[in-house]
N, C-alpha and C. Protein backbone atom coordinates (compact mmCIF):
# COMPACT_ATOMS: atom_id res chain seq x y z
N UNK A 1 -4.59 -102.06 -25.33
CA UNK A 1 -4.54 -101.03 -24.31
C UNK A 1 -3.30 -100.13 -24.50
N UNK A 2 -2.62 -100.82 -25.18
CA UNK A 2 -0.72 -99.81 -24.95
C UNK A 2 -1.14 -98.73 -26.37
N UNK A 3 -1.84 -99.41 -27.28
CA UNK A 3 -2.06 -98.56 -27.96
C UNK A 3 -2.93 -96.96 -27.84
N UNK A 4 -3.94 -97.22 -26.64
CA UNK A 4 -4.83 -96.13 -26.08
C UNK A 4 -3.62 -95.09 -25.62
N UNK A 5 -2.55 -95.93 -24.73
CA UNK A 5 -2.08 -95.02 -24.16
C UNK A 5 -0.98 -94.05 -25.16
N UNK A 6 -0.55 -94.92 -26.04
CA UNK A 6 0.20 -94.11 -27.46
C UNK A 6 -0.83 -93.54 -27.90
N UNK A 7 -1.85 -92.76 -28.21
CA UNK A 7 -2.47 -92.36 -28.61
C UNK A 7 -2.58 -91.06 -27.58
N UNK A 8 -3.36 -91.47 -26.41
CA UNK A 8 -3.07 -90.23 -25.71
C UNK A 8 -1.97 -89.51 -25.12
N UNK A 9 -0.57 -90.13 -25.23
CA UNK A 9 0.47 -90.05 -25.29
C UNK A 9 0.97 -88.83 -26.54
N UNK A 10 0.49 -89.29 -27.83
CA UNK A 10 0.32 -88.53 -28.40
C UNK A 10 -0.19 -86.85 -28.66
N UNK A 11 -1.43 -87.00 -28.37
CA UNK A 11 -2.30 -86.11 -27.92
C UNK A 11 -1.97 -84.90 -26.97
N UNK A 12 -1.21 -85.79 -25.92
CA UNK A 12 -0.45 -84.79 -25.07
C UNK A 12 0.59 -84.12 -25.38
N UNK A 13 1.28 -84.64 -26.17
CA UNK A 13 2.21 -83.93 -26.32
C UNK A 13 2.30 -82.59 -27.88
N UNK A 14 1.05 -83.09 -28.19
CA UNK A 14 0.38 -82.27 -29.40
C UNK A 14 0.18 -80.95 -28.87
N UNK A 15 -1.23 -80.91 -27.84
CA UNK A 15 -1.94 -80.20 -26.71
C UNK A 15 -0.70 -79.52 -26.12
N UNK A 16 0.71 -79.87 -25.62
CA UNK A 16 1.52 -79.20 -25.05
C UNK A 16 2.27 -78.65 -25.86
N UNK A 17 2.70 -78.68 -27.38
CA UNK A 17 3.23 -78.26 -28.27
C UNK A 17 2.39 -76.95 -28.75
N UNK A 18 1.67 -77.46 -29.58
CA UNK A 18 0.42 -75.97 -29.35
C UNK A 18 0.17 -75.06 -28.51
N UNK A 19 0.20 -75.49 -27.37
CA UNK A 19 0.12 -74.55 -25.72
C UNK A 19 1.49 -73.65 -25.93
N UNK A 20 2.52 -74.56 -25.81
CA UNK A 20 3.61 -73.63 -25.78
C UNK A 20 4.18 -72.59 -27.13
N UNK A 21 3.22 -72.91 -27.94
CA UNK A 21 3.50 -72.04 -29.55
C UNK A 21 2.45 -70.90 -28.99
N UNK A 22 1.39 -71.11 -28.10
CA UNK A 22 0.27 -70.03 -27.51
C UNK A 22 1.15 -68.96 -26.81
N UNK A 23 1.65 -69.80 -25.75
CA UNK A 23 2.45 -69.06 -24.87
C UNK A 23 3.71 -68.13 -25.71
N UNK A 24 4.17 -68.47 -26.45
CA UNK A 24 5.27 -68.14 -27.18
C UNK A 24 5.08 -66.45 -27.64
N UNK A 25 3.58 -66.77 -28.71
CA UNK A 25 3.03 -65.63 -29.42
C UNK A 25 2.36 -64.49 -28.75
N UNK A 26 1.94 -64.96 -27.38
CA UNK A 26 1.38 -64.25 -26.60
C UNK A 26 2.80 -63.36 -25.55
N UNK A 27 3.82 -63.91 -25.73
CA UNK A 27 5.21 -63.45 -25.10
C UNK A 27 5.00 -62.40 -26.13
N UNK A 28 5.27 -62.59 -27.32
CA UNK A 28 6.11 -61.88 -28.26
C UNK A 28 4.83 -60.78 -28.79
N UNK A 29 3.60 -61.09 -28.15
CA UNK A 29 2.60 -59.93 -28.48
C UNK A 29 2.78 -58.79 -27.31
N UNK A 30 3.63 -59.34 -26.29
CA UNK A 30 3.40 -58.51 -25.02
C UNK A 30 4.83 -57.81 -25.14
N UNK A 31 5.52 -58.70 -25.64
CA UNK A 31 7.14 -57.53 -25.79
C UNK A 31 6.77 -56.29 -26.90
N UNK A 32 5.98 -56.81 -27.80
CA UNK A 32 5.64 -55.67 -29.23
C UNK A 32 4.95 -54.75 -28.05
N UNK A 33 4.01 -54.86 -27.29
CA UNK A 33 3.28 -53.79 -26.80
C UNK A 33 3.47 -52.92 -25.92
N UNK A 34 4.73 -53.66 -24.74
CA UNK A 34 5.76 -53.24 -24.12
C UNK A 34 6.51 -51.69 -24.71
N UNK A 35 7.28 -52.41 -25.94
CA UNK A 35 8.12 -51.52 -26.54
C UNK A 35 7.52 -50.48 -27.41
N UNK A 36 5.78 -50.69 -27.88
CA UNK A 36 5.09 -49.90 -27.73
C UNK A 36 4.85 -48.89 -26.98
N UNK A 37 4.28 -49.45 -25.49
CA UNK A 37 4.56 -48.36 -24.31
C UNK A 37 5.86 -47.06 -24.26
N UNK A 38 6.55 -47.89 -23.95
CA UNK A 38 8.12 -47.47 -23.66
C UNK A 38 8.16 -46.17 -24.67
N UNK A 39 7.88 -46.32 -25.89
CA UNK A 39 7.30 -44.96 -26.92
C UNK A 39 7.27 -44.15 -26.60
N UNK A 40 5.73 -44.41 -25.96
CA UNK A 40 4.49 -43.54 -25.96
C UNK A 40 4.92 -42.78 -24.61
N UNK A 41 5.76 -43.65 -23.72
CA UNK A 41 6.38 -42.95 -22.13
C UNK A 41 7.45 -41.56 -22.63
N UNK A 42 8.44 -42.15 -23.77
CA UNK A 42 8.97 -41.57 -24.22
C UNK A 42 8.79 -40.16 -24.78
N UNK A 43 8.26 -40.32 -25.37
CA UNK A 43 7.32 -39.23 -26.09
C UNK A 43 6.30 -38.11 -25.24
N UNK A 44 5.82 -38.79 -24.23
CA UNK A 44 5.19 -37.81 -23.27
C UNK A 44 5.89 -37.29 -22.26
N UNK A 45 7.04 -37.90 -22.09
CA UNK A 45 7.86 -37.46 -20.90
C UNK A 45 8.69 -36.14 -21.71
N UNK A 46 9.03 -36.33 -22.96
CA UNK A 46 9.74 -34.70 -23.52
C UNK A 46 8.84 -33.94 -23.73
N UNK A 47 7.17 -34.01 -24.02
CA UNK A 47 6.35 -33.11 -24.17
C UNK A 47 6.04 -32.34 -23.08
N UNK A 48 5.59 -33.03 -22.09
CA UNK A 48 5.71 -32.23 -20.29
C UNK A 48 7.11 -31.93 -20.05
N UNK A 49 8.02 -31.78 -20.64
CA UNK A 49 9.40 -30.86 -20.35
C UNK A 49 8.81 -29.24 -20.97
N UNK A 50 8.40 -29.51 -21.89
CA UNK A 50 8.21 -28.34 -22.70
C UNK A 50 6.50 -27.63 -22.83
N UNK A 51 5.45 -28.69 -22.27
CA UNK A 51 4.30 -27.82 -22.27
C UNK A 51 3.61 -28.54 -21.01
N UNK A 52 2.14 -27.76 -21.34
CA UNK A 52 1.47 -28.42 -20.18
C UNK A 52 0.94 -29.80 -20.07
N UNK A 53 0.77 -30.29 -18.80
CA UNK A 53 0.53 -31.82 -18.55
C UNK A 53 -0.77 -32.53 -19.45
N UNK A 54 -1.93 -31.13 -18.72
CA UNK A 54 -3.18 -32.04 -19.32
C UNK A 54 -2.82 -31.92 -21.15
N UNK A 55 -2.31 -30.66 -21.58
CA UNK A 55 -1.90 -30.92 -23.36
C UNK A 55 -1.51 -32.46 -23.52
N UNK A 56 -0.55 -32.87 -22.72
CA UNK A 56 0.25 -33.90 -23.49
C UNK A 56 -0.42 -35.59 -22.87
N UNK A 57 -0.86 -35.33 -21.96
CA UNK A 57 -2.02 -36.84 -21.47
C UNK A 57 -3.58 -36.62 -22.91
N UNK A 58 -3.38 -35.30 -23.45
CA UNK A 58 -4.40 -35.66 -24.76
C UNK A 58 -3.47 -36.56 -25.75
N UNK A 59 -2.20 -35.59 -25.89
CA UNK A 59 -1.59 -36.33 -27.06
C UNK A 59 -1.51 -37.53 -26.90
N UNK A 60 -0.92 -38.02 -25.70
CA UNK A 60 -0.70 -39.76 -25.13
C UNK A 60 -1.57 -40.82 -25.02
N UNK A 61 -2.78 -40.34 -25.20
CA UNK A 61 -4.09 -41.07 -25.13
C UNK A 61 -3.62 -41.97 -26.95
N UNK A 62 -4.29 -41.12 -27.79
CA UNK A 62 -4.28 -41.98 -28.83
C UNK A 62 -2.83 -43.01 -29.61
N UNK A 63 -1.78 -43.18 -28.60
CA UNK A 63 -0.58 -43.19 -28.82
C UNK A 63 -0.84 -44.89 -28.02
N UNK A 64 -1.33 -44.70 -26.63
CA UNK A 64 -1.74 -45.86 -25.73
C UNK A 64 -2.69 -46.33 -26.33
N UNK A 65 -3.79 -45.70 -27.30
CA UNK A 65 -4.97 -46.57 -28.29
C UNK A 65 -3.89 -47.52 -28.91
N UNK A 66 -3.30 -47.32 -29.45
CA UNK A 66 -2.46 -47.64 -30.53
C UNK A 66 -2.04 -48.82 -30.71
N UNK A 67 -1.48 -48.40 -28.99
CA UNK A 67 -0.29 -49.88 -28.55
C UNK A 67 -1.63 -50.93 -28.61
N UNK A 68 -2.44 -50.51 -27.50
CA UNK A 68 -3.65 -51.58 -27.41
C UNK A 68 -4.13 -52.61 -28.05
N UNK A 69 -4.89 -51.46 -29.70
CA UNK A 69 -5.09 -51.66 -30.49
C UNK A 69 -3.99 -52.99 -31.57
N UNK A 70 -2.79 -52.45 -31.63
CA UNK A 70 -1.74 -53.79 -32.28
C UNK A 70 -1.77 -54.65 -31.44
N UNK A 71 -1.68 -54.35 -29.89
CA UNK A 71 -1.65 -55.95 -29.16
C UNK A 71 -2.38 -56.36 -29.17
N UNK A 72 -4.12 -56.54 -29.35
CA UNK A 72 -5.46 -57.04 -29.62
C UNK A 72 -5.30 -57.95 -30.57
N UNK A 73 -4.84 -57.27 -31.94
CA UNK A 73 -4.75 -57.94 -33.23
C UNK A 73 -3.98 -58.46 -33.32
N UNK A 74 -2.29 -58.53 -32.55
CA UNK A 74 -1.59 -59.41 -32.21
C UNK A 74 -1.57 -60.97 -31.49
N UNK A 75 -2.65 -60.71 -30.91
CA UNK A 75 -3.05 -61.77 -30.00
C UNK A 75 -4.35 -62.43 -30.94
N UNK A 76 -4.83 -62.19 -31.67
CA UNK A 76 -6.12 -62.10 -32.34
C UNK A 76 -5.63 -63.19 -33.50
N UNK A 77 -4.15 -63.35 -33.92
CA UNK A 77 -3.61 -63.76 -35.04
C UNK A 77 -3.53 -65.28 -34.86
């Protein structure tokens, strides 16, 4: 019986090792996409200094694909 429980003893702490390597990558997919954002904010906030709004919510669109797009495949890995 002590052995069942070393075993799932085991197991658990496998299952929680893995979990927290999940959690880890999924942090570090959300800071990449973050600082992605932060960009793309960047970037549209000097364009509406200098032109019109709806111009620069076109430009910002494929900029927010972008981020999306790497955090998908980030998380995907």
């Amino acid at each position: 019986m002590r052995k069942v429980y070393t075993s799932l003893s085991c197991i658990l702490l496998l299952f929680s090792a893995l979990s927290s390597a999940y959690a880890a990558d999924e942090e570090s997919c959300n800071r990449k996409y973050d600082y992605c954002m932060s960009s793309c904010e960047s970037q549209y906030n000097q364009c509406t200094s200098n032109n019109d709004e709806s111009y620069c919510k076109q430009q910002y669109q494929p900029c927010i694909q972008g981020c999306s797009n790497t955090r998908d495949s980030c998380l995907s890995q």
